[in-house]
Protein backbone atom coordinates (compact mmCIF):
# COMPACT_ATOMS: atom_id res chain seq x y z
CA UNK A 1 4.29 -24.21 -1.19
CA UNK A 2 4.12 -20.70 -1.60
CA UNK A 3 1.34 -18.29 -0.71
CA UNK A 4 1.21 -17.54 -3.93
CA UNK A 5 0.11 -20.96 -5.47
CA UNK A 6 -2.33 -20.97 -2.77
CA UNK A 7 -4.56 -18.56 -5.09
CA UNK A 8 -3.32 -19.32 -8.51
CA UNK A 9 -0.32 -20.70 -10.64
CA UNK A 10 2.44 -17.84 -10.69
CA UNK A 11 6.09 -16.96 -12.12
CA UNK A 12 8.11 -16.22 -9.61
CA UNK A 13 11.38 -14.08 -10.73
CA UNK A 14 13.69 -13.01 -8.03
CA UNK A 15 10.93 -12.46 -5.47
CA UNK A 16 8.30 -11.26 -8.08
CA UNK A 17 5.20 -13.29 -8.40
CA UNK A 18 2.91 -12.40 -11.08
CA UNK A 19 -0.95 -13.58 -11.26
CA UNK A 20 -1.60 -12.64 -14.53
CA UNK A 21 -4.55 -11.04 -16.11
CA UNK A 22 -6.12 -11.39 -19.49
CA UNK A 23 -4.54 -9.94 -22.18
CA UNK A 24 -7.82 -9.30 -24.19
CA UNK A 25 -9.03 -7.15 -21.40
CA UNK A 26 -6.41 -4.92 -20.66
CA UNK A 27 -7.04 -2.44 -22.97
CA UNK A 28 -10.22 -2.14 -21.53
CA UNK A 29 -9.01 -1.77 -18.28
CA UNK A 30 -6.27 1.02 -18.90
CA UNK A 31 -8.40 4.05 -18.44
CA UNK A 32 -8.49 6.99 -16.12
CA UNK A 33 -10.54 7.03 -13.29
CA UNK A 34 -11.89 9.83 -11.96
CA UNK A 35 -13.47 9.30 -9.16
CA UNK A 36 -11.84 7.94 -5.80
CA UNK A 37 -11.09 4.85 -5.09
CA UNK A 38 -13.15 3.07 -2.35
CA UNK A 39 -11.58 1.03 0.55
CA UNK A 40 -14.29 -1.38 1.26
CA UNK A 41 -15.45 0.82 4.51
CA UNK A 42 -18.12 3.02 4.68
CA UNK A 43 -16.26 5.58 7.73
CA UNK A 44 -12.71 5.40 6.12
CA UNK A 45 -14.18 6.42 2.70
CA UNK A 46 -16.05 9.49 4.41
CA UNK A 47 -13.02 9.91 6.18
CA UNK A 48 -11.16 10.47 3.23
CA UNK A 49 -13.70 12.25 1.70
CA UNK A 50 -15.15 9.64 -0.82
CA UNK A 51 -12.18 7.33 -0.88
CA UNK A 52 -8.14 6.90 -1.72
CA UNK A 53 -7.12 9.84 -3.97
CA UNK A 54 -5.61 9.05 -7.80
CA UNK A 55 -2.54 10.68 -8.60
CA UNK A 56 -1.21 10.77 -4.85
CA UNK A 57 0.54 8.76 -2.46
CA UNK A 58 -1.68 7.89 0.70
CA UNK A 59 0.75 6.64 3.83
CA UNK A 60 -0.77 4.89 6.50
CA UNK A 61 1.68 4.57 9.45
CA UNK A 62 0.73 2.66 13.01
CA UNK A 63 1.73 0.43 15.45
CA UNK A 64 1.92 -3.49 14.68
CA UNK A 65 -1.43 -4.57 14.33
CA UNK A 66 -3.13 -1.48 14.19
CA UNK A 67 -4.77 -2.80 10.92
CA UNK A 68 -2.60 -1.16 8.25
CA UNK A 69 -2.34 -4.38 6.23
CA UNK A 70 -5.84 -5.21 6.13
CA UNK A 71 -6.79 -1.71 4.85
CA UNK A 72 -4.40 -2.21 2.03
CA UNK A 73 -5.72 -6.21 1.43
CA UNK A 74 -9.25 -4.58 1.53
CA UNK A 75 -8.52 -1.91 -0.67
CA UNK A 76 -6.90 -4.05 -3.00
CA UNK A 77 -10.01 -6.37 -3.14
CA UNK A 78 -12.16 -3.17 -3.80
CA UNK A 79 -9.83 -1.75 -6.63
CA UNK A 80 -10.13 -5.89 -8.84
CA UNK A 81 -13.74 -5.74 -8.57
CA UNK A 82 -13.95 -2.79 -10.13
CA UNK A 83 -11.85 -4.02 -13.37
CA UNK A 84 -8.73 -2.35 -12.25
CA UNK A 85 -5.16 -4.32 -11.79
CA UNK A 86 -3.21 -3.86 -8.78
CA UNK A 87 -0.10 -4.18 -7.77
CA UNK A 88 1.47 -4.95 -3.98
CA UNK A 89 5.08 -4.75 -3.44
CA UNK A 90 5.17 -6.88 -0.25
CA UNK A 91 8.07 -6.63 2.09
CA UNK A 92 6.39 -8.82 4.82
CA UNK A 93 4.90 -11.70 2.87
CA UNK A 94 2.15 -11.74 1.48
CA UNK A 95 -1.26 -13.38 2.87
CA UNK A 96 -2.78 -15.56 0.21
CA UNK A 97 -4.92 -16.92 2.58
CA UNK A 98 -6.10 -13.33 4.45
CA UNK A 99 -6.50 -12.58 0.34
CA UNK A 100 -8.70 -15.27 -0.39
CA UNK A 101 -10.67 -14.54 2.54
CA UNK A 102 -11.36 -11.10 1.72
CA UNK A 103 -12.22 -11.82 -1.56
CA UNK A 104 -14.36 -14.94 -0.87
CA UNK A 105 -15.29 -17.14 -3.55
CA UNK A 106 -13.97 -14.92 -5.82
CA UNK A 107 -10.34 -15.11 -5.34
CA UNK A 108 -9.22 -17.32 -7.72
CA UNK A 109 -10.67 -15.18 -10.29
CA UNK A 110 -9.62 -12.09 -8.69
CA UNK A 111 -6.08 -12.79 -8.49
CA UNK A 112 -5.90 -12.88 -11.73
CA UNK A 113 -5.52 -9.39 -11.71
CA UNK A 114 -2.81 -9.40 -8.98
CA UNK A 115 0.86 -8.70 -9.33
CA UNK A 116 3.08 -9.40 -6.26
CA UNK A 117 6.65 -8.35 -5.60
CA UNK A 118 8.31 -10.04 -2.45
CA UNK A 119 11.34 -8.10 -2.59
CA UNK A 120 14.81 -9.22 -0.47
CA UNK A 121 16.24 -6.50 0.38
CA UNK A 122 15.94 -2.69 -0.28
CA UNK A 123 17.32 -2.25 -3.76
CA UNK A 124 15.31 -5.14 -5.10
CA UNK A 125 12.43 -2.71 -3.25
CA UNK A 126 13.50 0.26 -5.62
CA UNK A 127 13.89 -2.23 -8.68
CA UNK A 128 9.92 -3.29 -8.54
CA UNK A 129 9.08 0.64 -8.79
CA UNK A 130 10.62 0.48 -11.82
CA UNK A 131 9.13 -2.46 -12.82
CA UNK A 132 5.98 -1.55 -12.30
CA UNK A 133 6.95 1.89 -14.62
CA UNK A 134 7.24 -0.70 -17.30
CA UNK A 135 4.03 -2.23 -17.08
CA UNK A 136 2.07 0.77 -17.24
CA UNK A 137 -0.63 0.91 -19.88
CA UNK A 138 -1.69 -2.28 -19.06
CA UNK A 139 -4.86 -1.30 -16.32
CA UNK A 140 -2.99 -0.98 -13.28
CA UNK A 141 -4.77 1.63 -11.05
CA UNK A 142 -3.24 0.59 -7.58
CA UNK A 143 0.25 0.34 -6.26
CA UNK A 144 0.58 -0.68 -2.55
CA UNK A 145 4.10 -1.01 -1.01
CA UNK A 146 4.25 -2.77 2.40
CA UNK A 147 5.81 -1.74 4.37
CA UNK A 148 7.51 0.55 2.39
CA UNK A 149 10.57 0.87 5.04
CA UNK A 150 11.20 -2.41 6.59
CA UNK A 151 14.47 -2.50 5.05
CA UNK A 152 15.26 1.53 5.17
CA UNK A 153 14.94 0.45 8.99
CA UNK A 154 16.84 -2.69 8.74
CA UNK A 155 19.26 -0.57 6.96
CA UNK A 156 20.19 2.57 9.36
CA UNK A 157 23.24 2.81 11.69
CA UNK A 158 23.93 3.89 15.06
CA UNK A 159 26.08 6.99 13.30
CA UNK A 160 23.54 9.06 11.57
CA UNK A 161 26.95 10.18 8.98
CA UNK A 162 26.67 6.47 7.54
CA UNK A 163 22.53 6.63 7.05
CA UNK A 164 23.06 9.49 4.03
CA UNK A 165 23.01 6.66 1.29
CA UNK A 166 19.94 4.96 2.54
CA UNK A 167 18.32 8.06 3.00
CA UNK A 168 18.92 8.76 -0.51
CA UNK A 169 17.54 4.93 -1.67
CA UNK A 170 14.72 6.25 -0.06
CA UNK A 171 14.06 9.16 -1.23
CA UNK A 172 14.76 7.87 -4.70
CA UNK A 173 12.13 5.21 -3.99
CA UNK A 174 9.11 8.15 -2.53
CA UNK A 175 9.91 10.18 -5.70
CA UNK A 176 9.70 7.17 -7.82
CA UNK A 177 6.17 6.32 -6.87
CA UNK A 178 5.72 9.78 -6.51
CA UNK A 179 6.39 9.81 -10.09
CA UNK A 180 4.05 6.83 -10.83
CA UNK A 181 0.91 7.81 -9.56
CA UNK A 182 1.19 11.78 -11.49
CA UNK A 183 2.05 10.50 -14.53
CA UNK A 184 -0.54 7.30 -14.57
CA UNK A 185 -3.35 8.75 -12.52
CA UNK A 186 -2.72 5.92 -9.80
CA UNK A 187 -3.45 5.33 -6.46
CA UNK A 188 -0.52 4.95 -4.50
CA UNK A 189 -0.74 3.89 -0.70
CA UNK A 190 2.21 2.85 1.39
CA UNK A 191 2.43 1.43 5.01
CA UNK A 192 4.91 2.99 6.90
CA UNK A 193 6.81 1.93 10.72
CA UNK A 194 7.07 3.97 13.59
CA UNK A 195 9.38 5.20 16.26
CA UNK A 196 9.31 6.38 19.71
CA UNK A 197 10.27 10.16 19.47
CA UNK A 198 12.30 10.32 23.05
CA UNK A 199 11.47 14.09 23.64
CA UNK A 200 7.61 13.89 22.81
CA UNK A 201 7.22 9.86 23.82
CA UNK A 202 4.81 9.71 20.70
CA UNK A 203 5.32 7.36 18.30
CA UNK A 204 5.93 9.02 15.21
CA UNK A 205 6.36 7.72 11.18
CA UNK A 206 10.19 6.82 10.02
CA UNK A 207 11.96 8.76 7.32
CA UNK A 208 10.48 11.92 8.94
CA UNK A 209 10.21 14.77 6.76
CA UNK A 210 11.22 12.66 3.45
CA UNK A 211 8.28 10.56 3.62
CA UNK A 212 5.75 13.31 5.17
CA UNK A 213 6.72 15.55 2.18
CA UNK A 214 5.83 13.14 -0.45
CA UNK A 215 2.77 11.71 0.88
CA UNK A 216 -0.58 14.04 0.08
CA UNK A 217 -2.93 12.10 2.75
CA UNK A 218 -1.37 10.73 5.85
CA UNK A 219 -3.26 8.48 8.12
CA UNK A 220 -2.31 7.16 11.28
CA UNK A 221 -3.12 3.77 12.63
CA UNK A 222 -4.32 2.67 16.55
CA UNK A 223 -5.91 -0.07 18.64
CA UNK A 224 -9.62 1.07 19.30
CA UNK A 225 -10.11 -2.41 21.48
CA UNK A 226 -9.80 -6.30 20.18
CA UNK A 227 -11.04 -5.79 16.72
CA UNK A 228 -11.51 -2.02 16.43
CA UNK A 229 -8.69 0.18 14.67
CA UNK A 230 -9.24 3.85 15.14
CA UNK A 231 -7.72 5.69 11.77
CA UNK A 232 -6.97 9.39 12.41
CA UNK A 233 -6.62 11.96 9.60
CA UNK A 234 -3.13 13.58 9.80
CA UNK A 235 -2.58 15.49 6.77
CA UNK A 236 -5.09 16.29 3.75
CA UNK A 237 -5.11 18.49 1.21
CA UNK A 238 -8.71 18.96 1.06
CA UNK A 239 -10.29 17.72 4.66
CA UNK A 240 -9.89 18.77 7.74
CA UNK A 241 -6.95 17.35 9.78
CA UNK A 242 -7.58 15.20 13.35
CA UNK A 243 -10.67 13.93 12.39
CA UNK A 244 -10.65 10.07 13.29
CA UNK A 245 -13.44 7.21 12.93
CA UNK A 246 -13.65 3.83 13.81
CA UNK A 247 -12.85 0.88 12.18
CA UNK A 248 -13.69 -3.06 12.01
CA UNK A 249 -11.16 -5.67 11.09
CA UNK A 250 -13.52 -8.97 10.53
CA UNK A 251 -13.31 -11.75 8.28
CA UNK A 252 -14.43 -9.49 5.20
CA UNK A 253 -11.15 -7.14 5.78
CA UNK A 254 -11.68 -3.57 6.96
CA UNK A 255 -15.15 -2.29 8.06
């Protein structure tokens, strides 16, 4: 059984699984929204200075486990109460059950209002962007891609010569949700991997200056202790960078 049918009956189409929502209500739905989009915690949101922007994309790089997932599950959760679709191009698998038990009793309902990609393999990846182009107009306000380069990793060579055509997929894939969230007014958040940089020893974001260019708010991801995620503010265009607060990753998602 899929994760999927865990929440709610879905057509699945070469790795895309759609929940879908109520015609009679989209219309409704497909409106700008002004005002930011909230994440389900009270010190991200300040940290962000009211919540995820509209008309950006938001990375959020980190470690494993650093709680990059459940910010996007959260946010996600957040965005369908408020009337608005989302969408979550999932390159890990996605959680029906850590969905469910975000959204509580609501889920079934909620997921209604869910459209999942499971793409294979990194031009499938580029192929939901312009999917979800498509279905604009139809009250999508949230596009989450995660990780967004699993299989730009997966995909890079020893020889950096042979790593100029995935560099281009993924450029064309940044600018395509780049693309998405001007025209539509959308909130765009990706998760992104990391590297050890052997000069500096940090671990730093992959794609570098591609995907540092593209993304308006960058926030990165650590281990504050067993269930504490510290999120640190690396690039804004309207807060102060290095600020950082503390986080809670509980049974209700990201706190």
């Amino acid at each position: 059984m899929t994760c999927e049918h865990n929440i709610n009956n879905a057509n699945n189409t070469n790795g895309v699984f759609t929940l879908m929502a109520d015609t009679d209500t989209d219309n409704e739905k497909n409106m700008a929204i002004d005002k930011r989009m909230h994440s389900g915690s009270v010190n991200l949101d300040d940290l962000l200075g009211g919540g995820f922007e509209h008309g950006i994309i938001t990375q959020i790089y980190g470690a494993s486990g650093t709680g990059k997932t459940n910010i996007c599950m959260s946010l996600a959760v957040e965005c369908i109460r408020t009337g608005v679709r989302v969408v979550i191009i999932d390159t890990d698998g996605f959680s029906a059950e850590r969905f469910s038990q975000i959204a509580g009793s609501d889920a079934r309902e909620m997921a209604r209002d869910l459209i999942i990609y499971e793409p294979a393999d990194f031009h499938q990846q580029y192929s939901a962007i312009t999917d979800v182009e498509k279905l604009a107009g139809t009250g999508i306000g949230l596009i989450i891609v995660d990780s967004a380069t699993l299989y730009y990793r997966m995909g890079l060579v020893p020889d950096d010569n042979g790593n100029v055509h995935i560099r281009r997929q993924l450029v064309e894939m940044l600018a395509g949700l780049h693309r998405l969230a001007r025209k539509f007014n959308m909130v765009v958040v990706i998760t992104n991997q990391v590297y050890t940089d052997v000069e500096s020893g940090e671990l730093q974001p992959l794609g570098g200056n591609l995907s540092e260019h593209l993304s308006k708010t960058i926030i990165k991801m650590e281990r504050a202790g067993r269930d504490k995620r510290r999120a640190i503010l690396i690039k804004h265009r309207s807060r102060a960078e290095g600020q950082s607060v503390e986080l809670t990753i509980s049974d209700k998602g990201v706190e």
